[in-house]
N, C-alpha and C. Protein backbone atom coordinates (compact mmCIF):
# COMPACT_ATOMS: atom_id res chain seq x y z
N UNK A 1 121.27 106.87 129.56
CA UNK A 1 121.26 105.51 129.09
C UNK A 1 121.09 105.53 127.57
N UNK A 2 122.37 104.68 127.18
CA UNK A 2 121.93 104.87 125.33
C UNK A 2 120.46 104.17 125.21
N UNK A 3 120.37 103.22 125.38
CA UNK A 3 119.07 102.58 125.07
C UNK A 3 117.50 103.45 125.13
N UNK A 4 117.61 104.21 126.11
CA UNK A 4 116.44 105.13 126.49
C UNK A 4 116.90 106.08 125.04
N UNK A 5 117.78 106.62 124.86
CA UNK A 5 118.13 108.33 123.70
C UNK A 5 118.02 107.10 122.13
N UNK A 6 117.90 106.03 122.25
CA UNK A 6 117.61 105.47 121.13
C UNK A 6 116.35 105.50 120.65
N UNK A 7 115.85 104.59 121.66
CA UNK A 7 114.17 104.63 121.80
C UNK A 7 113.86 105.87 121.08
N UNK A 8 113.90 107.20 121.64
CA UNK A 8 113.54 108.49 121.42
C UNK A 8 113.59 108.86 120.16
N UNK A 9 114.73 108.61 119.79
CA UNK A 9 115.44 108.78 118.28
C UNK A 9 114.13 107.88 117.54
N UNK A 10 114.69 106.35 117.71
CA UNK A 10 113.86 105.70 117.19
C UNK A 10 111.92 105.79 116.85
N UNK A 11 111.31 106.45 117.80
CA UNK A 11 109.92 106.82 118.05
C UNK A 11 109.68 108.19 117.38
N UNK A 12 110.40 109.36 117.21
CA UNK A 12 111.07 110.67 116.87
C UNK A 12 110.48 110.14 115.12
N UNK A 13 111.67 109.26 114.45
CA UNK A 13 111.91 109.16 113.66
C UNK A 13 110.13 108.48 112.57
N UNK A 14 109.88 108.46 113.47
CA UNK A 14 108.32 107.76 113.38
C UNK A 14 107.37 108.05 113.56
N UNK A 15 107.29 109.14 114.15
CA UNK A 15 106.65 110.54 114.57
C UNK A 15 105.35 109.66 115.75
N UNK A 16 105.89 109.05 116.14
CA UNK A 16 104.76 108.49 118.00
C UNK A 16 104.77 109.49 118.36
N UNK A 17 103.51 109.73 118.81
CA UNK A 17 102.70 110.73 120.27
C UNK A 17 103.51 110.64 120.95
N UNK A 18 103.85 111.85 121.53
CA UNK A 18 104.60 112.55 122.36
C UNK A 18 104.78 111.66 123.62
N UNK A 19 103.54 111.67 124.29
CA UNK A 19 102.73 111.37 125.67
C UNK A 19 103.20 109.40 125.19
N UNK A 20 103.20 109.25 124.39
CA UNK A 20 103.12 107.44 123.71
C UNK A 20 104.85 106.89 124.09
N UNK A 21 105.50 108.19 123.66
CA UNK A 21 106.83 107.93 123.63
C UNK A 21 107.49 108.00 125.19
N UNK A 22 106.71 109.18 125.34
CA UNK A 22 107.17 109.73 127.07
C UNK A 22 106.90 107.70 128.03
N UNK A 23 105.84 107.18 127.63
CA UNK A 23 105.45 105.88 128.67
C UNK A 23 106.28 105.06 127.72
N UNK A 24 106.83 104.68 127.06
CA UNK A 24 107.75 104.24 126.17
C UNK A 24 108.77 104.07 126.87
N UNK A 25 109.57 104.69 126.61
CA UNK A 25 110.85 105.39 127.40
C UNK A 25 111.15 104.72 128.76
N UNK A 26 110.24 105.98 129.85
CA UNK A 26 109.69 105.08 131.22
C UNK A 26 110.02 103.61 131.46
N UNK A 27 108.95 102.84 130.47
CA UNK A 27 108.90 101.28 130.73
C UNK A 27 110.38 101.29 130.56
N UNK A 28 110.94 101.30 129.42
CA UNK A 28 112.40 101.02 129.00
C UNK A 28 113.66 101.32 129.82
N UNK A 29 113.56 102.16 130.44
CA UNK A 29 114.33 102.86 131.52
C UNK A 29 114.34 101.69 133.13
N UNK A 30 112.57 101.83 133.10
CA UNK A 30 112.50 101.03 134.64
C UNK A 30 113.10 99.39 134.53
N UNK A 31 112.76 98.87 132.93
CA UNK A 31 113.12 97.25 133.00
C UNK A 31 114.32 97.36 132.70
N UNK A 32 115.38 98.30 131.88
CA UNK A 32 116.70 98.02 131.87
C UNK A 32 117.42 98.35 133.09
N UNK A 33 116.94 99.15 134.11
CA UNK A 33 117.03 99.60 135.53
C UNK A 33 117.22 98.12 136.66
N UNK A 34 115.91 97.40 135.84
CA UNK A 34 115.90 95.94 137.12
C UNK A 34 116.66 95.54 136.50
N UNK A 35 117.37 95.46 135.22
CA UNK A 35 117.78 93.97 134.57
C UNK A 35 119.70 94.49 135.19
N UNK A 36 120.16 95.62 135.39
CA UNK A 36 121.09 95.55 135.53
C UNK A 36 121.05 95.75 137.02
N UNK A 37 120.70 96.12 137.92
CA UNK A 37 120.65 96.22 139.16
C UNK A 37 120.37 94.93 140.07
N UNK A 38 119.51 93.94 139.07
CA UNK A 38 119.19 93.03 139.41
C UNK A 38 119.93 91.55 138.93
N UNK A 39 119.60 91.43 137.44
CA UNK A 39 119.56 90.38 136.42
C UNK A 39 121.23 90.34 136.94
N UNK A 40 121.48 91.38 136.58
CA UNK A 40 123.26 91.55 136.23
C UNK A 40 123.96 92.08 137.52
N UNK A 41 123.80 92.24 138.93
CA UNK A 41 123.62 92.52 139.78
C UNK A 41 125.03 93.70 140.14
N UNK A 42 124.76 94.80 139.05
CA UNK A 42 125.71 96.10 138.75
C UNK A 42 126.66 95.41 138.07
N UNK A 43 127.18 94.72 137.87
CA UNK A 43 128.79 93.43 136.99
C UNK A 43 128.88 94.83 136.13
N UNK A 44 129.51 95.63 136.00
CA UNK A 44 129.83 96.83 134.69
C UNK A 44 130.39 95.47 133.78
N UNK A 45 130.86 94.74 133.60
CA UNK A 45 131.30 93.74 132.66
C UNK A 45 129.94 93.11 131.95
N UNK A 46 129.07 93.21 132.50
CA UNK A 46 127.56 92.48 131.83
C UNK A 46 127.13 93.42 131.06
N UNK A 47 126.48 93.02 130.01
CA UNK A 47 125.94 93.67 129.17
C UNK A 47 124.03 93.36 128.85
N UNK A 48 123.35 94.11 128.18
CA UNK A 48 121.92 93.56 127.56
C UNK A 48 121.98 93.86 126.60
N UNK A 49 120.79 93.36 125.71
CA UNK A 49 120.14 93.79 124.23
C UNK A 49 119.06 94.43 124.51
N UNK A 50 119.20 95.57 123.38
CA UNK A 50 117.58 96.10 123.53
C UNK A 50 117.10 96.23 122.02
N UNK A 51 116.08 95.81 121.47
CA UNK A 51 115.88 95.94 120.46
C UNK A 51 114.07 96.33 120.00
N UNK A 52 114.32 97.33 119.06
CA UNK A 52 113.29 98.01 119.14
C UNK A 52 112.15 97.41 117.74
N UNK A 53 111.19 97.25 118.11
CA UNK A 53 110.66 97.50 116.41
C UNK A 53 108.95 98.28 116.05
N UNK A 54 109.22 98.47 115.30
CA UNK A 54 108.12 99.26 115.18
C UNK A 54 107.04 98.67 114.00
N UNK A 55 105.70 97.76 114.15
CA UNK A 55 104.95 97.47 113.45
C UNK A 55 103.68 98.25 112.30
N UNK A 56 103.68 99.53 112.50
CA UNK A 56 102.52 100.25 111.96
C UNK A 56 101.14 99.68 112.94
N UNK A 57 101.60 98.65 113.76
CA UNK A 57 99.98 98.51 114.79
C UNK A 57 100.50 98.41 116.35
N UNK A 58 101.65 98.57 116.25
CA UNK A 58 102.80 98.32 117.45
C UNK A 58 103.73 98.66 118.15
N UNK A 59 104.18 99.33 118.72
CA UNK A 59 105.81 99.24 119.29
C UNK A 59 106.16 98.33 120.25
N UNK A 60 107.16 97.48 120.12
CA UNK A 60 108.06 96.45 120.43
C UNK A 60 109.12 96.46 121.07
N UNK A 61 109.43 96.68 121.87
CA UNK A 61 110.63 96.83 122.77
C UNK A 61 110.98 95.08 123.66
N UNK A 62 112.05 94.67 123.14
CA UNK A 62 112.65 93.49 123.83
C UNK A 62 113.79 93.63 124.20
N UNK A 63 114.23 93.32 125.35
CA UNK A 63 115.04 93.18 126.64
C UNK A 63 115.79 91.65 126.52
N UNK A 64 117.06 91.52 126.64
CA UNK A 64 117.73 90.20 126.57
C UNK A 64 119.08 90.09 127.43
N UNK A 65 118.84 89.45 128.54
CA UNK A 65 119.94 89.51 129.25
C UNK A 65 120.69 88.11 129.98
N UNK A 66 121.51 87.99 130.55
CA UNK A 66 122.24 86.50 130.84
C UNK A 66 122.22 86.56 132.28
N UNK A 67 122.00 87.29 132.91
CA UNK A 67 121.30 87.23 134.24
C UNK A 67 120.84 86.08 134.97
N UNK A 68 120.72 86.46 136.01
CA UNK A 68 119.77 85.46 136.74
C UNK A 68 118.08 85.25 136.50
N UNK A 69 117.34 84.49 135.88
CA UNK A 69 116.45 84.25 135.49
C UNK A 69 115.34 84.79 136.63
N UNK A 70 114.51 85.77 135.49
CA UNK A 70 113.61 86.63 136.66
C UNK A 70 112.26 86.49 135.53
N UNK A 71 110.67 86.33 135.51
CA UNK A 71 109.83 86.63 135.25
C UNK A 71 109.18 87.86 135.87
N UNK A 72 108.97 89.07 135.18
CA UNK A 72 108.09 90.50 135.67
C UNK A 72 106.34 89.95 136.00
N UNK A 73 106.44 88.94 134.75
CA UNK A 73 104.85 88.92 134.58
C UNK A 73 104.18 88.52 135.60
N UNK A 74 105.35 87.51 136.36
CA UNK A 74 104.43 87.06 137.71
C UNK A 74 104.82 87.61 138.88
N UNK A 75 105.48 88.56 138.60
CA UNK A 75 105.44 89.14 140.37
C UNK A 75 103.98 90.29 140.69
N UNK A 76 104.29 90.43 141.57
CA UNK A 76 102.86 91.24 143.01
C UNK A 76 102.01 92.18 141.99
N UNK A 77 101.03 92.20 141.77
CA UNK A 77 100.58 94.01 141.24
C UNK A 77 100.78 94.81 142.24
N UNK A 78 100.47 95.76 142.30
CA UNK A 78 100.66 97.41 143.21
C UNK A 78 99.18 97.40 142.81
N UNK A 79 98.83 98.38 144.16
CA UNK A 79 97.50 99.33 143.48
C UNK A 79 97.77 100.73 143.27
N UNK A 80 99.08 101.04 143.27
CA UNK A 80 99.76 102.14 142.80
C UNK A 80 99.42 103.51 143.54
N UNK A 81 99.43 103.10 144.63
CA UNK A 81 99.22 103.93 145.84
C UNK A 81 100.72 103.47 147.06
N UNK A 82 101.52 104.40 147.32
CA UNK A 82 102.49 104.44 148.23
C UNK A 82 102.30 105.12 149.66
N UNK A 83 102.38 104.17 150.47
CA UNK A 83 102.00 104.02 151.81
C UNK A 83 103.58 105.42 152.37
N UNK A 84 103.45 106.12 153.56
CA UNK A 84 104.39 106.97 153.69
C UNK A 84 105.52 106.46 154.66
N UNK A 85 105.16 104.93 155.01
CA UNK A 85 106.60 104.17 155.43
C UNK A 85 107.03 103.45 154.47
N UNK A 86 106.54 103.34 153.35
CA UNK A 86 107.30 102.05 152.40
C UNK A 86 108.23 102.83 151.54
N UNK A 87 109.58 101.97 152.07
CA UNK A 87 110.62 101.94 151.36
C UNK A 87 110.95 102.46 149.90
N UNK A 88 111.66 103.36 149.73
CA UNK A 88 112.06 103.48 148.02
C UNK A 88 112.21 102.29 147.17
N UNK A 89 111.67 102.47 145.81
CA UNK A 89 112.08 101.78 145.16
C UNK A 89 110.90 100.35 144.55
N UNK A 90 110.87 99.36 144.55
CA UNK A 90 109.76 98.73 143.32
C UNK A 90 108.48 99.25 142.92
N UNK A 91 108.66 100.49 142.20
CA UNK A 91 107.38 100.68 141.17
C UNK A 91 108.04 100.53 140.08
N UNK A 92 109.41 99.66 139.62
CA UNK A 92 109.54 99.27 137.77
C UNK A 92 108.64 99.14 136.86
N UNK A 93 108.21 97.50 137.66
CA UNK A 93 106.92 96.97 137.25
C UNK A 93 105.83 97.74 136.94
N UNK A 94 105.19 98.04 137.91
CA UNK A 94 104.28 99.15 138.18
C UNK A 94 104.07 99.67 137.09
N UNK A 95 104.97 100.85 136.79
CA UNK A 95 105.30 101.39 135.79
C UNK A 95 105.33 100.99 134.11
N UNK A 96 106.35 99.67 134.25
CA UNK A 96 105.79 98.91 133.16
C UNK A 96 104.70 98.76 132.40
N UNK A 97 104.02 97.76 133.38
CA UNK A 97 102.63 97.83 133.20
C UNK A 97 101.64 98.45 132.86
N UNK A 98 102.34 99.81 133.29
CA UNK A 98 100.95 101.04 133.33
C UNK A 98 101.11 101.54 131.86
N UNK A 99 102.29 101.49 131.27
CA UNK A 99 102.60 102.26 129.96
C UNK A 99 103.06 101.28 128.75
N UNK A 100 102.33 100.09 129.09
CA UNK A 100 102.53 99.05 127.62
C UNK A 100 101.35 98.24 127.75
N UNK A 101 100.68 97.74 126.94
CA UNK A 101 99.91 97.05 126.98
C UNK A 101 99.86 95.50 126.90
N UNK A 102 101.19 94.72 126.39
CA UNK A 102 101.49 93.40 127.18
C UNK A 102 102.82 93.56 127.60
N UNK A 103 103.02 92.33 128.40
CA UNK A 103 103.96 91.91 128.82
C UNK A 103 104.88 90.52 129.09
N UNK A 104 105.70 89.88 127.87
CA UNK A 104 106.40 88.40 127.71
C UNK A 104 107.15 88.01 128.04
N UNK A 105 107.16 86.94 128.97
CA UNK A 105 108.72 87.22 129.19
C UNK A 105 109.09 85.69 128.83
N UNK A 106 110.23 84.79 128.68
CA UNK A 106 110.43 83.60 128.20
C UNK A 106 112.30 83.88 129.02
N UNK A 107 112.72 82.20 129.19
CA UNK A 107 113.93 82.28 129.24
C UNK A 107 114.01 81.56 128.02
N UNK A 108 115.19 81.57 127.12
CA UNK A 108 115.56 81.48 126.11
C UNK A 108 116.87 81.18 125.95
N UNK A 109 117.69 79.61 126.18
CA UNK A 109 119.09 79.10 125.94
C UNK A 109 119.52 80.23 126.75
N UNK A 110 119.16 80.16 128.41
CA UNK A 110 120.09 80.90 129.48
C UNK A 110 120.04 82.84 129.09
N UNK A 111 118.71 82.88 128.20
CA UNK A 111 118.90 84.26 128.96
C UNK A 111 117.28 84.90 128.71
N UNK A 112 117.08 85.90 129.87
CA UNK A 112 116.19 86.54 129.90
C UNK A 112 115.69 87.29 128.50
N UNK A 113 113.89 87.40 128.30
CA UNK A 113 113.87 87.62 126.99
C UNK A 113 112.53 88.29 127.53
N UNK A 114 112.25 89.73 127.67
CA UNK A 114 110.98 90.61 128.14
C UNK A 114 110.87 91.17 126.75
N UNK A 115 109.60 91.15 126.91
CA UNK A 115 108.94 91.59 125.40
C UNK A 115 108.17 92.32 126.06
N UNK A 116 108.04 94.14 125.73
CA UNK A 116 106.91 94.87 125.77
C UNK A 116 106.34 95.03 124.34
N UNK A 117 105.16 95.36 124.39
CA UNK A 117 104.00 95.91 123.55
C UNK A 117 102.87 97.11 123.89
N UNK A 118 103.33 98.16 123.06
CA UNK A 118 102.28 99.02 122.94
C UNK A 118 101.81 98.97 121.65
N UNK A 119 100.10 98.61 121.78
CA UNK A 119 99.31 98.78 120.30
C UNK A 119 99.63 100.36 120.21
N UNK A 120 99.36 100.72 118.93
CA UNK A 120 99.02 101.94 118.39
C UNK A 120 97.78 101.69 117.51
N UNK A 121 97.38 103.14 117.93
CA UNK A 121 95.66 103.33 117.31
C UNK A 121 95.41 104.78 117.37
N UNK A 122 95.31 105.13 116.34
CA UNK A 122 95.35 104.73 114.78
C UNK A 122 96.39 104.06 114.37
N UNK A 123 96.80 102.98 113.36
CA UNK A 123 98.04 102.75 113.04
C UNK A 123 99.55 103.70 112.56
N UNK A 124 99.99 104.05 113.58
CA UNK A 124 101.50 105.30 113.42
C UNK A 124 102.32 105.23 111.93
């Protein structure tokens, strides 16, 4: 996924903790994962935005898609324990969650708009 080898580049270039970048990534991978599997429901004709930024107290990763309008923030928690009949598949979230420290989401003139946040500390 270009968006994930960007990220990398992008975090690389900035020198983020290894381990910072590795849950980085992850999140980025699992929400562009729902947004086209889901939002965009495979359409190879649909497209997203991903746009990265980097604050010196922050990393910023936002998600923008024309999808079908989905909020992450309010669906189920997990207690992140997998039962050995349950089905493959929804720990995105999960995941999300576990490796950013907020999570925004807004619809915005018809399209999905997820905002992650990881503080950094010390400032990167």
């Amino acid at each position: 996924m270009r968006a994930v080898a960007a990220l990398r580049k992008f975090g690389e270039d900035r020198e983020l903790p290894a381990n910072l970048l590795f849950g980085l990534t992850l999140a980025l991978e699992e929400s562009a994962s729902n947004i086209v599997n889901h939002a965009l429901k495979r359409d190879p004709d649909q497209t997203f935005q991903v746009v990265f930024e980097h604050t010196g107290r922050a990393m910023i990763i936002e998600l923008r898609d024309s999808g079908v309008a989905f909020d992450p923030t309010q669906a189920a928690t997990s207690d992140g324990i997998a039962a050995d009949d349950e089905p493959p598949g929804g720990w995105g979230i999960f995941l999300v969650r576990k490796y950013t420290d907020e999570m925004h989401y807004v619809r915005d003139r018809g399209e999905n708009v997820l905002r992650l946040i990881k503080r950094l500390s010390p400032p990167c």
